[in-house]
C-alpha atoms as a PDB file:
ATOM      1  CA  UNK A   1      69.119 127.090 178.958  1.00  0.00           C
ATOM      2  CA  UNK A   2      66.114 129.047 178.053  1.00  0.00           C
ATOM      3  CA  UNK A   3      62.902 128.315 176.321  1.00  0.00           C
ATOM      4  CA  UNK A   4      61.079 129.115 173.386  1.00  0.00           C
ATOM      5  CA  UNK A   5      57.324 128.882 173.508  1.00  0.00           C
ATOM      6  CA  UNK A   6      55.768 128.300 170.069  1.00  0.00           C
ATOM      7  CA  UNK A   7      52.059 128.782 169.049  1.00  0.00           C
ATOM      8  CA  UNK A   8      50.265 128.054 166.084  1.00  0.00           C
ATOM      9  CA  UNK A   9      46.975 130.067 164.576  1.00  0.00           C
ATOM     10  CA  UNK A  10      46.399 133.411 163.049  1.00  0.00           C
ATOM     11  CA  UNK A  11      44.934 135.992 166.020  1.00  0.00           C
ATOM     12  CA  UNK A  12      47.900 137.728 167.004  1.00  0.00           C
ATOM     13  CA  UNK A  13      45.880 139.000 169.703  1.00  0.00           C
ATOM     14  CA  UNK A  14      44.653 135.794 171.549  1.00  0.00           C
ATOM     15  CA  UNK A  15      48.139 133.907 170.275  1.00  0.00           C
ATOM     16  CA  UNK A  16      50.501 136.537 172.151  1.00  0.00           C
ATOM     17  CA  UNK A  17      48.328 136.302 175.385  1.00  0.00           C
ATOM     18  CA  UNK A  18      48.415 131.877 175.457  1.00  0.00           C
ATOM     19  CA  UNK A  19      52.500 132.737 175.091  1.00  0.00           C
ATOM     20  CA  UNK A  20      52.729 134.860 177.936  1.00  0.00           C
ATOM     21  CA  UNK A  21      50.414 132.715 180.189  1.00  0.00           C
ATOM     22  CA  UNK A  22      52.394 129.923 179.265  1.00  0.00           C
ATOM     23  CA  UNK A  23      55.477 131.426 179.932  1.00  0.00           C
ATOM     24  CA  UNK A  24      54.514 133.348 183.231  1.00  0.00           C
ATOM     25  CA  UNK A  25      55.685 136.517 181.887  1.00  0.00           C
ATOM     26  CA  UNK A  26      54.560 138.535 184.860  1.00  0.00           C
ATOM     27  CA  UNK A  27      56.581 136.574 187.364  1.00  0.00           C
ATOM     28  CA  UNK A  28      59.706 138.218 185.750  1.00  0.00           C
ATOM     29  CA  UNK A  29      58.816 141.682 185.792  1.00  0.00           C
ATOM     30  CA  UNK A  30      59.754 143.771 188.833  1.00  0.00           C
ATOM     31  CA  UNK A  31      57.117 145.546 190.332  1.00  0.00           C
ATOM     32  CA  UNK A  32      56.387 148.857 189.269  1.00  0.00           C
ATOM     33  CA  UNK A  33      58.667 148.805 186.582  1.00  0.00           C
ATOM     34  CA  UNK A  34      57.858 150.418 183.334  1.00  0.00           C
ATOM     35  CA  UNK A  35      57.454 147.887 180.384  1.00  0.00           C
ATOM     36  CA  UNK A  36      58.052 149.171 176.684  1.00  0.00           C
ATOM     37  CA  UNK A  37      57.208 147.528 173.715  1.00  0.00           C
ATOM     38  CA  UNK A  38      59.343 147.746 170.579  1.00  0.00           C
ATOM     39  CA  UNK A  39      57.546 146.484 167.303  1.00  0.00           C
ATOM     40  CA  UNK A  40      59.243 146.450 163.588  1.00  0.00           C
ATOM     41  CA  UNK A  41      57.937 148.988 161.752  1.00  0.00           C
ATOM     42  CA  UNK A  42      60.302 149.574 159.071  1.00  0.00           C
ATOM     43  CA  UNK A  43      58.079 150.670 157.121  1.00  0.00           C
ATOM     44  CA  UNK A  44      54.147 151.960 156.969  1.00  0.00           C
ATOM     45  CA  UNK A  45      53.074 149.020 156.202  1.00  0.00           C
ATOM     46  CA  UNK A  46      49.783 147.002 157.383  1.00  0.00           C
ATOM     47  CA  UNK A  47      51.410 144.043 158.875  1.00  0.00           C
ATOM     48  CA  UNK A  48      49.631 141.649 156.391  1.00  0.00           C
ATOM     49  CA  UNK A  49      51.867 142.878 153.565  1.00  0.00           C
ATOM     50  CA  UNK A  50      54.583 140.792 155.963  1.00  0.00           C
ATOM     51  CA  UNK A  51      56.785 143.891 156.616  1.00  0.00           C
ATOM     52  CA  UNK A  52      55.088 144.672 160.306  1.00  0.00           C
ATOM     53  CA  UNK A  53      54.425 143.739 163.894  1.00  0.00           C
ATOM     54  CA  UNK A  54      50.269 142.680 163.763  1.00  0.00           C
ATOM     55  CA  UNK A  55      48.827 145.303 166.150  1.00  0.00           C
ATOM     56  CA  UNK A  56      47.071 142.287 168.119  1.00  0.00           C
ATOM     57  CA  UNK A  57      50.869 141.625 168.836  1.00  0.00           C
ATOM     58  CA  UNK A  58      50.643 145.077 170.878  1.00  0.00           C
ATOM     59  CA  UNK A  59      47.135 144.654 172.150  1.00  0.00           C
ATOM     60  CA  UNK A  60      47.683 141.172 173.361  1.00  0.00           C
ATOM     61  CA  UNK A  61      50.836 142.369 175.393  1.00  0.00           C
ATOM     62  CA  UNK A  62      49.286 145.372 176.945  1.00  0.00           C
ATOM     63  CA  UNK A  63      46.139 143.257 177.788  1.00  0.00           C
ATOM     64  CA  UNK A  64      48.004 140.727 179.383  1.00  0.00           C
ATOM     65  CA  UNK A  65      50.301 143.113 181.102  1.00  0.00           C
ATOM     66  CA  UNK A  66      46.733 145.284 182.626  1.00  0.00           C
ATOM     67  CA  UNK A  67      45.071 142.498 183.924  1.00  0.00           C
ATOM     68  CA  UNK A  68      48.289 141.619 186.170  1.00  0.00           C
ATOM     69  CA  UNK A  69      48.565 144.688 187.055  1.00  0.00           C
ATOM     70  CA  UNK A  70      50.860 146.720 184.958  1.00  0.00           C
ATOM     71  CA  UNK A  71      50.583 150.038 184.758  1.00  0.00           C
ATOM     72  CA  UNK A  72      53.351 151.931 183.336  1.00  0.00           C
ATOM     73  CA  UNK A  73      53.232 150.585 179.278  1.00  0.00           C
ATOM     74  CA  UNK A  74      54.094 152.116 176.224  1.00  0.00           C
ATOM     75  CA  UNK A  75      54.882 151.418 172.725  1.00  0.00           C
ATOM     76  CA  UNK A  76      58.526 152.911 171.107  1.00  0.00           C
ATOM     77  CA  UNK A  77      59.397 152.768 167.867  1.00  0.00           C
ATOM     78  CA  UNK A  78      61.530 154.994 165.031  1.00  0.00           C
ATOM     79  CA  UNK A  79      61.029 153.533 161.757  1.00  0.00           C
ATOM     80  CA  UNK A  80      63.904 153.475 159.282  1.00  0.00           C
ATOM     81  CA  UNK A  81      65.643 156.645 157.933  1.00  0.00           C
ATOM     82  CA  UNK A  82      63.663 157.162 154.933  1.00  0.00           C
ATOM     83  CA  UNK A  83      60.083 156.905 156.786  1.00  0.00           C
ATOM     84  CA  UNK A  84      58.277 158.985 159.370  1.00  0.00           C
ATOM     85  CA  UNK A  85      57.455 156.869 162.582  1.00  0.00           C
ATOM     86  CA  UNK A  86      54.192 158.586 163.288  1.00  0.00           C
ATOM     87  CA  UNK A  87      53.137 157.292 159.278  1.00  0.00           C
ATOM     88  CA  UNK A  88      54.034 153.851 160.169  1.00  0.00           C
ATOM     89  CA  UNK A  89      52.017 153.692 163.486  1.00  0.00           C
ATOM     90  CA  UNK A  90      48.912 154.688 161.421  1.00  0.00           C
ATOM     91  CA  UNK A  91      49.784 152.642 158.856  1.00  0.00           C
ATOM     92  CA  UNK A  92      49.865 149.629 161.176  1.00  0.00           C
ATOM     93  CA  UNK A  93      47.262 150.644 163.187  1.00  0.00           C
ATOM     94  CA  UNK A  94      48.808 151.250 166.372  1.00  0.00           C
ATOM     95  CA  UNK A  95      47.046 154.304 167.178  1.00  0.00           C
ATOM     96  CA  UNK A  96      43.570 152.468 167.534  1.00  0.00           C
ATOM     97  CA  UNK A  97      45.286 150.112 170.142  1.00  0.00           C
ATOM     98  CA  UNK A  98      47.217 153.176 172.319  1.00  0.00           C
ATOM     99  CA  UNK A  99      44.011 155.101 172.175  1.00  0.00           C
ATOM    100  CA  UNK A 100      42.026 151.608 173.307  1.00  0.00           C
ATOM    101  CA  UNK A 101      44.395 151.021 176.296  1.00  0.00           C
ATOM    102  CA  UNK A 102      45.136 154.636 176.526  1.00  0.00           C
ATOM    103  CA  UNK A 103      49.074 153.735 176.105  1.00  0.00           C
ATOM    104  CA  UNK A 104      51.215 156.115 174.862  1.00  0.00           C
ATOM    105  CA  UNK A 105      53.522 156.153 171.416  1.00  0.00           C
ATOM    106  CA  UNK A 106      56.682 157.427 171.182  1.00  0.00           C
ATOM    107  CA  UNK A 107      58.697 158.161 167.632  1.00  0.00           C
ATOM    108  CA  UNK A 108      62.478 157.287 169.156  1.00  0.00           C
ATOM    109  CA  UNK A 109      63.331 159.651 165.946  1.00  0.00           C
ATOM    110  CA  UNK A 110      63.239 162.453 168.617  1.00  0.00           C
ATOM    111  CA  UNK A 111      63.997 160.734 171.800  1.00  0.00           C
ATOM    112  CA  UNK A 112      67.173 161.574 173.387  1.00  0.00           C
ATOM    113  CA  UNK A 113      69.653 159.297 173.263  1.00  0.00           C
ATOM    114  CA  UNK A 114      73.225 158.330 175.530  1.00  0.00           C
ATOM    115  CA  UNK A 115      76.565 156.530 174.141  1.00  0.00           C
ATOM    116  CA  UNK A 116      76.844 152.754 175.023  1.00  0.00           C
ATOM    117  CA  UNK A 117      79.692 150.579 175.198  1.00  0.00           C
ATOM    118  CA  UNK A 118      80.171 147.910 172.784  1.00  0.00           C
ATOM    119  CA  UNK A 119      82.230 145.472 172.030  1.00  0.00           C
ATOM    120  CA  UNK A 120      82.953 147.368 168.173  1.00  0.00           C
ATOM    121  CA  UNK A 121      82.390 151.168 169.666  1.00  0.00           C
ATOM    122  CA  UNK A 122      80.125 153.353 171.331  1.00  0.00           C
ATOM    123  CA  UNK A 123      76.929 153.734 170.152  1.00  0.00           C
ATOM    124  CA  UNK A 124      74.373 156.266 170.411  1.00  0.00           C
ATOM    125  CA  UNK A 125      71.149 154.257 171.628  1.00  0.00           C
ATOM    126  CA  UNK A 126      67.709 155.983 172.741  1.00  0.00           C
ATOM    127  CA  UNK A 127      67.446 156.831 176.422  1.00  0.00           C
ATOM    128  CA  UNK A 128      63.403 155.257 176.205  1.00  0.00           C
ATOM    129  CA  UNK A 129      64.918 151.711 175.269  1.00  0.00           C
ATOM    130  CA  UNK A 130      68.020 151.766 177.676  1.00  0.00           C
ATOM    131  CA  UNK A 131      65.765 152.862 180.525  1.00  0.00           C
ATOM    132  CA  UNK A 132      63.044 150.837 180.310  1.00  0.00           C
ATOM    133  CA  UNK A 133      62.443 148.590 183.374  1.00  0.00           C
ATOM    134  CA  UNK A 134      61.230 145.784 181.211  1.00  0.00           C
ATOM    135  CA  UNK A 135      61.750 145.745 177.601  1.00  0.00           C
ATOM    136  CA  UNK A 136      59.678 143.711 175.428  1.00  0.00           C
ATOM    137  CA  UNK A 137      60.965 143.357 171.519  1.00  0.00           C
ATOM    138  CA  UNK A 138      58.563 142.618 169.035  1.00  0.00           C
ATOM    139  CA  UNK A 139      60.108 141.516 165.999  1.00  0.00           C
ATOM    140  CA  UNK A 140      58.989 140.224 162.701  1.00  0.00           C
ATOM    141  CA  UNK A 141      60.495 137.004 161.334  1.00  0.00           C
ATOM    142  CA  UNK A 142      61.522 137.721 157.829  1.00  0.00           C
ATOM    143  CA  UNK A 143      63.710 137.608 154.879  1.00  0.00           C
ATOM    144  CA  UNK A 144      66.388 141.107 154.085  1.00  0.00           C
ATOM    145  CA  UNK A 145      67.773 141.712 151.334  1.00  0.00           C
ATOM    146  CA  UNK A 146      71.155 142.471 153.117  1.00  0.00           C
ATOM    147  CA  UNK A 147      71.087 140.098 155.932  1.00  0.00           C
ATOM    148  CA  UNK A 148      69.225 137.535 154.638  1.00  0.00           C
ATOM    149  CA  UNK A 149      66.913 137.070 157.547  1.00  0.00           C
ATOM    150  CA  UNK A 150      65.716 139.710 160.456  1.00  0.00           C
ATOM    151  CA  UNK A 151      63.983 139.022 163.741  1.00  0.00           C
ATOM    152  CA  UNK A 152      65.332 139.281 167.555  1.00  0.00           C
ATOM    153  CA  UNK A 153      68.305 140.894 166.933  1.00  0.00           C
ATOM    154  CA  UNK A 154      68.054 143.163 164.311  1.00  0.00           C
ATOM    155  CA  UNK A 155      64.884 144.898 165.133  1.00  0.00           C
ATOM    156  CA  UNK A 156      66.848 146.500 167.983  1.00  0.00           C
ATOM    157  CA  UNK A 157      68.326 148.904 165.277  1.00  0.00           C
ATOM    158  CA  UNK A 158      64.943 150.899 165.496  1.00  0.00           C
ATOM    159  CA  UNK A 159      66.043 151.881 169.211  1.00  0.00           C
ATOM    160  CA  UNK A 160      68.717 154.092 167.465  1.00  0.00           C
ATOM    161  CA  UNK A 161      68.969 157.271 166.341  1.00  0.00           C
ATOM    162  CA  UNK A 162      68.902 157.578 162.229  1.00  0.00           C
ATOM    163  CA  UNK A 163      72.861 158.656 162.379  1.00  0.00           C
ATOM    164  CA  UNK A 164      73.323 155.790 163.880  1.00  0.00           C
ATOM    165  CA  UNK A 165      71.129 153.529 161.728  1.00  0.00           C
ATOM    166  CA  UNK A 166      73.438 155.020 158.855  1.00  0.00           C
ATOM    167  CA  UNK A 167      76.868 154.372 160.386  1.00  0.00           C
ATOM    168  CA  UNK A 168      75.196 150.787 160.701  1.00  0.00           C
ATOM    169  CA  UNK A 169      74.923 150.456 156.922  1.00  0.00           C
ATOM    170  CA  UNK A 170      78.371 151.742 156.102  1.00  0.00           C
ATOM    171  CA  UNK A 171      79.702 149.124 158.760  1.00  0.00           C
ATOM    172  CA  UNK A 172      78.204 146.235 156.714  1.00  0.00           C
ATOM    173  CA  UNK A 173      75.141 145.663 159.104  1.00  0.00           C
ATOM    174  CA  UNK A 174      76.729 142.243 160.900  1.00  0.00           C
ATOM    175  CA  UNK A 175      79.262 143.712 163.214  1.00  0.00           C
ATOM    176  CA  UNK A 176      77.339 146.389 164.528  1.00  0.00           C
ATOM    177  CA  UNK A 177      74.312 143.926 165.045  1.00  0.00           C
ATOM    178  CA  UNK A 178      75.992 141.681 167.003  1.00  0.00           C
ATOM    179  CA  UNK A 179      77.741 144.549 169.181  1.00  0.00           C
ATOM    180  CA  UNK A 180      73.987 146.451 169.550  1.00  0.00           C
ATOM    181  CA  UNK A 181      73.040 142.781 170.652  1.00  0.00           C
ATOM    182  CA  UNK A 182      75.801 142.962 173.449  1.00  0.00           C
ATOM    183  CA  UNK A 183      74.659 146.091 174.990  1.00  0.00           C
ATOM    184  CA  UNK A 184      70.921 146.350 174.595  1.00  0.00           C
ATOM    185  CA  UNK A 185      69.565 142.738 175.842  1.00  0.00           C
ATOM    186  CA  UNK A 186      65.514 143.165 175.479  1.00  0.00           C
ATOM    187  CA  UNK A 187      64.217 140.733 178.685  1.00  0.00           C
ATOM    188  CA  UNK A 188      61.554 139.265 176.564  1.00  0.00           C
ATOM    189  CA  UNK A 189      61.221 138.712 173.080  1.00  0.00           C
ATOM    190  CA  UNK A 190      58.251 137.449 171.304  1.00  0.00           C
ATOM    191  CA  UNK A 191      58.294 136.802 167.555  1.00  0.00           C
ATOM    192  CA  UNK A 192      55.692 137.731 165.063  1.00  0.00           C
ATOM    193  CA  UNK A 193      55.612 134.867 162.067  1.00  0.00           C
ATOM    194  CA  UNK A 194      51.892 134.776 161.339  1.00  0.00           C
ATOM    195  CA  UNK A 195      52.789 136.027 157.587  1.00  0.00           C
ATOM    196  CA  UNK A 196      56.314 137.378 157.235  1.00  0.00           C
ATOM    197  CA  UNK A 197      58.028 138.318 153.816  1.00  0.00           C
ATOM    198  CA  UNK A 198      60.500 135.493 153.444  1.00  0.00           C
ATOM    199  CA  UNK A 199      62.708 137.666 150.815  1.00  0.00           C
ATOM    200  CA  UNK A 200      62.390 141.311 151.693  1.00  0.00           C
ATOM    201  CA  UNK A 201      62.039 143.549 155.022  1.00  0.00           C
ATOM    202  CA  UNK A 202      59.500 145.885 153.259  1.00  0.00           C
ATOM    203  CA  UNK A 203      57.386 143.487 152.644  1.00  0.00           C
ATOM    204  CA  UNK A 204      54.682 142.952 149.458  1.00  0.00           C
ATOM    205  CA  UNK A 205      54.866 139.051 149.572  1.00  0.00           C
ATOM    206  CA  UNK A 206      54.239 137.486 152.737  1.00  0.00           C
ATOM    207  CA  UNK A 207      54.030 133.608 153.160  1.00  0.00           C
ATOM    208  CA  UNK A 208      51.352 132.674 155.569  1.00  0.00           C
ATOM    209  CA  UNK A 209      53.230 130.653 158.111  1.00  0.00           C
ATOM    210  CA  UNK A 210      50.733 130.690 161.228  1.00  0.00           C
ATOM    211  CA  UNK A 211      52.725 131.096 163.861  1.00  0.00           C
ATOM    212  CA  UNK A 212      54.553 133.126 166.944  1.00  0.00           C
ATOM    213  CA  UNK A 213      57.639 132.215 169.248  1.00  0.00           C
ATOM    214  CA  UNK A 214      58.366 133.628 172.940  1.00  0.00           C
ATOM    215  CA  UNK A 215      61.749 133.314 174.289  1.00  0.00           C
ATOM    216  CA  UNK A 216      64.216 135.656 176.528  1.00  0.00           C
ATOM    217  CA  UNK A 217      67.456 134.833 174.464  1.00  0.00           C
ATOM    218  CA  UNK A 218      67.199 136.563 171.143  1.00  0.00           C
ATOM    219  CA  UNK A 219      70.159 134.701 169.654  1.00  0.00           C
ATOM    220  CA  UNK A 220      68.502 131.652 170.489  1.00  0.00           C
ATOM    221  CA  UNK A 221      64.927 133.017 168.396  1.00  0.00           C
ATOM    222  CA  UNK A 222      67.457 133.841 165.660  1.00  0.00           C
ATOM    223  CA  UNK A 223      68.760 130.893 165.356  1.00  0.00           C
ATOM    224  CA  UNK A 224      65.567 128.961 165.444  1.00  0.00           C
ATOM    225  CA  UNK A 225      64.301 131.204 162.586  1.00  0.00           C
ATOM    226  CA  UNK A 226      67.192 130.544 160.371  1.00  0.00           C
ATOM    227  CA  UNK A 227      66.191 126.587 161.263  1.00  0.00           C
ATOM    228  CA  UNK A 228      62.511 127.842 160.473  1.00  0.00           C
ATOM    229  CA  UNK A 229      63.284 129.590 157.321  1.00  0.00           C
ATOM    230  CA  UNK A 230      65.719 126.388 155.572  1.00  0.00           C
ATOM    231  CA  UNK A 231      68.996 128.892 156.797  1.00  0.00           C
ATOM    232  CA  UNK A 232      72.507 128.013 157.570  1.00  0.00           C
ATOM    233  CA  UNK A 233      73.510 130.113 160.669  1.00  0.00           C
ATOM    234  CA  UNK A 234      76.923 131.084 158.673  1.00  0.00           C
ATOM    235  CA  UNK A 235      74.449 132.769 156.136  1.00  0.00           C
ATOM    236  CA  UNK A 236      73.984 135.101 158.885  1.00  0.00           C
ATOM    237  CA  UNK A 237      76.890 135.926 160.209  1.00  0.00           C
ATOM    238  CA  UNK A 238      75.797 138.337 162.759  1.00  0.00           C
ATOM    239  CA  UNK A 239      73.862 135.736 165.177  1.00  0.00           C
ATOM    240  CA  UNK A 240      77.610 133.857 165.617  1.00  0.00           C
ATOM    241  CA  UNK A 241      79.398 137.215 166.036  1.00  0.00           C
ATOM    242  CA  UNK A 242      76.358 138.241 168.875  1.00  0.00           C
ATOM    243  CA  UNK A 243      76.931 135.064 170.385  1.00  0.00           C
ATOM    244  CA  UNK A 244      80.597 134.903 170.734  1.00  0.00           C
ATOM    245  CA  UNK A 245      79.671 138.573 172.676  1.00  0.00           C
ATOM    246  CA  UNK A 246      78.075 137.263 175.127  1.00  0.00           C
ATOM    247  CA  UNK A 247      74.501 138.393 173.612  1.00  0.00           C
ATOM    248  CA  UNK A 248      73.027 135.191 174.090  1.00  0.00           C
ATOM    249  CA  UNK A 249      73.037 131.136 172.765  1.00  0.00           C
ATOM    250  CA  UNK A 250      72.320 129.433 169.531  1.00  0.00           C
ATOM    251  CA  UNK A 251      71.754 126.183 171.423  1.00  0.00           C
ATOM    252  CA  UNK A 252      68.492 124.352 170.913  1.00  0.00           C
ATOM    253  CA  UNK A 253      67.995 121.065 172.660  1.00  0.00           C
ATOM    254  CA  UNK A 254      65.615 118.417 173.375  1.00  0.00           C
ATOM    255  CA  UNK A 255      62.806 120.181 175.606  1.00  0.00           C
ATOM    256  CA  UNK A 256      63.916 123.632 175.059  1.00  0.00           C
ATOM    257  CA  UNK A 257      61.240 123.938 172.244  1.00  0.00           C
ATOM    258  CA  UNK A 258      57.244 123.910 174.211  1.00  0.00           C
ATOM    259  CA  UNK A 259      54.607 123.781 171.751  1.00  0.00           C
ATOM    260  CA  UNK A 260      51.201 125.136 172.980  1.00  0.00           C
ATOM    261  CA  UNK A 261      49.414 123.434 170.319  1.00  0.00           C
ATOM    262  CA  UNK A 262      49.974 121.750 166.570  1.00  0.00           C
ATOM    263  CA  UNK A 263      50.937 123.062 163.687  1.00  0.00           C
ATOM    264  CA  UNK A 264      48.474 124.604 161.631  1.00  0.00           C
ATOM    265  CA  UNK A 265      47.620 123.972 157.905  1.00  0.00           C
ATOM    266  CA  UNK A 266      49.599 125.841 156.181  1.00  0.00           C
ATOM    267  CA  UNK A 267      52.230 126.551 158.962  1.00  0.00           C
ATOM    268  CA  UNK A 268      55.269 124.979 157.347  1.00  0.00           C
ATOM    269  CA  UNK A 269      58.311 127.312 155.465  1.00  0.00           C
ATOM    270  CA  UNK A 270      58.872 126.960 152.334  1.00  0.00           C
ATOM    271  CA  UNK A 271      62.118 125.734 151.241  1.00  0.00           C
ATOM    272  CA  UNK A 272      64.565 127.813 149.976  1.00  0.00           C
END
């Protein structure tokens, strides 16, 4: 089964390094192999509104990632249909950390992108997420007002083209999911819940909740955020429906959880 590391605090910076020293991170990259890292940035948003990855999310990673070593590092996003990427990595600051570690940004609005099998239908995803050598997803942990919660799986919809993100919508958003979580499998995950928006994915009230999660199965992260967040996992229907496709677990058991310190003031969810 795998793990999910959990750490408590509020530097997003120092808090995403501890993870991936705990966790070893560098022993499961191959060498050489380029490592991109996918944030949520719906909107532009600063992250403390509780719609966006924290930039020390990014600057932790790529920190961690040079001093082992790691070379080949950038940072891929395309923000949803009715925003412009490039607004949203100014927004959330990201520029200031690509020009610090002299990492590049790419808006996946204009990547190219190559049809997938799924188990729903082919989809169109973006060539710079399917040919990553390492792919690191950087979701927020938050409420939506379609899905009721977003995090692991979800935020994979912003390695799609915006026809796609639309075709998503007219599906009904679960189905798709799921199948998107069958054919793109990020190999690390690492969860951003310092201050999420419990109620809406653009953010504008975020509930200070202190904390981060690391893990490599994104249905498993899922489901521990619908536990997080006071959520039946039928409420979101799409974590089953990934599962049952082979996208992952929803298992948690005794000694899967590691805690690299205590909870924090402040740290708990509110109840729904």
């Amino acid at each position: 089964m795998s793990k999910i590391y959990e750490v408590f605090g509020t530097d997003a910076h120092a808090m995403t390094k501890a993870l991936m020293e705990r966790a070893q991170v560098i022993q499961s990259i191959p060498s050489g192999a380029s490592v991109a890292l996918k944030p949520n940035l719906v909107v532009a948003a600063h992250p403390d509104t509780g719609a966006t990855t924290h930039a020390g999310v990014l600057s932790g990673a790529i920190e961690y990632l040079q001093d082992h070593g790691v070379k080949d590092i950038s940072i891929i996003e395309g923000s949803w249909v009715g925003d412009r990427t490039g607004r949203a990595f100014h927004a959330a600051g990201y520029d200031a950390v690509g020009k610090k570690y002299n990492v590049p940004l790419y808006d996946l609005k204009g990547d190219e992108t190559r049809a997938v099998k799924t188990p729903l239908r082919p989809m169109e995803i973006c060539c710079r997420a399917l040919d990553a050598g390492y792919l690191i997803n950087l979701p927020v942990l938050k409420g939506h007002c379609q899905t009721v919660m977003t995090c692991a799986l979800k935020n994979c919809k912003g390695c799609l083209p915006d026809r796609e993100k639309r075709r998503f919508h007219a599906e009904g958003l679960m189905k798709p999911i799921a199948a998107l979580a069958a054919a793109l499998k990020p190999d690390l995950t690492i969860v951003d819940s310092i201050c999420g928006d419990l109620n809406f994915e653009e953010g504008g009230n975020p509930v200070a909740t202190g904390r981060m999660l690391l893990g490599t199965d994104p249905v498993q992260l899922d489901a521990y955020g619908c536990r997080l967040m006071g959520l039946d996992l039928d409420q979101v229907p799409y974590i089953g429906l990934a599962e049952s496709w082979g996208a992952g677990s929803t298992r948690l058991e005794e000694g899967d959880l590691i805690r690299l310190n205590e909870p924090t003031a402040g740290a708990d969810y509110p109840k729904p």
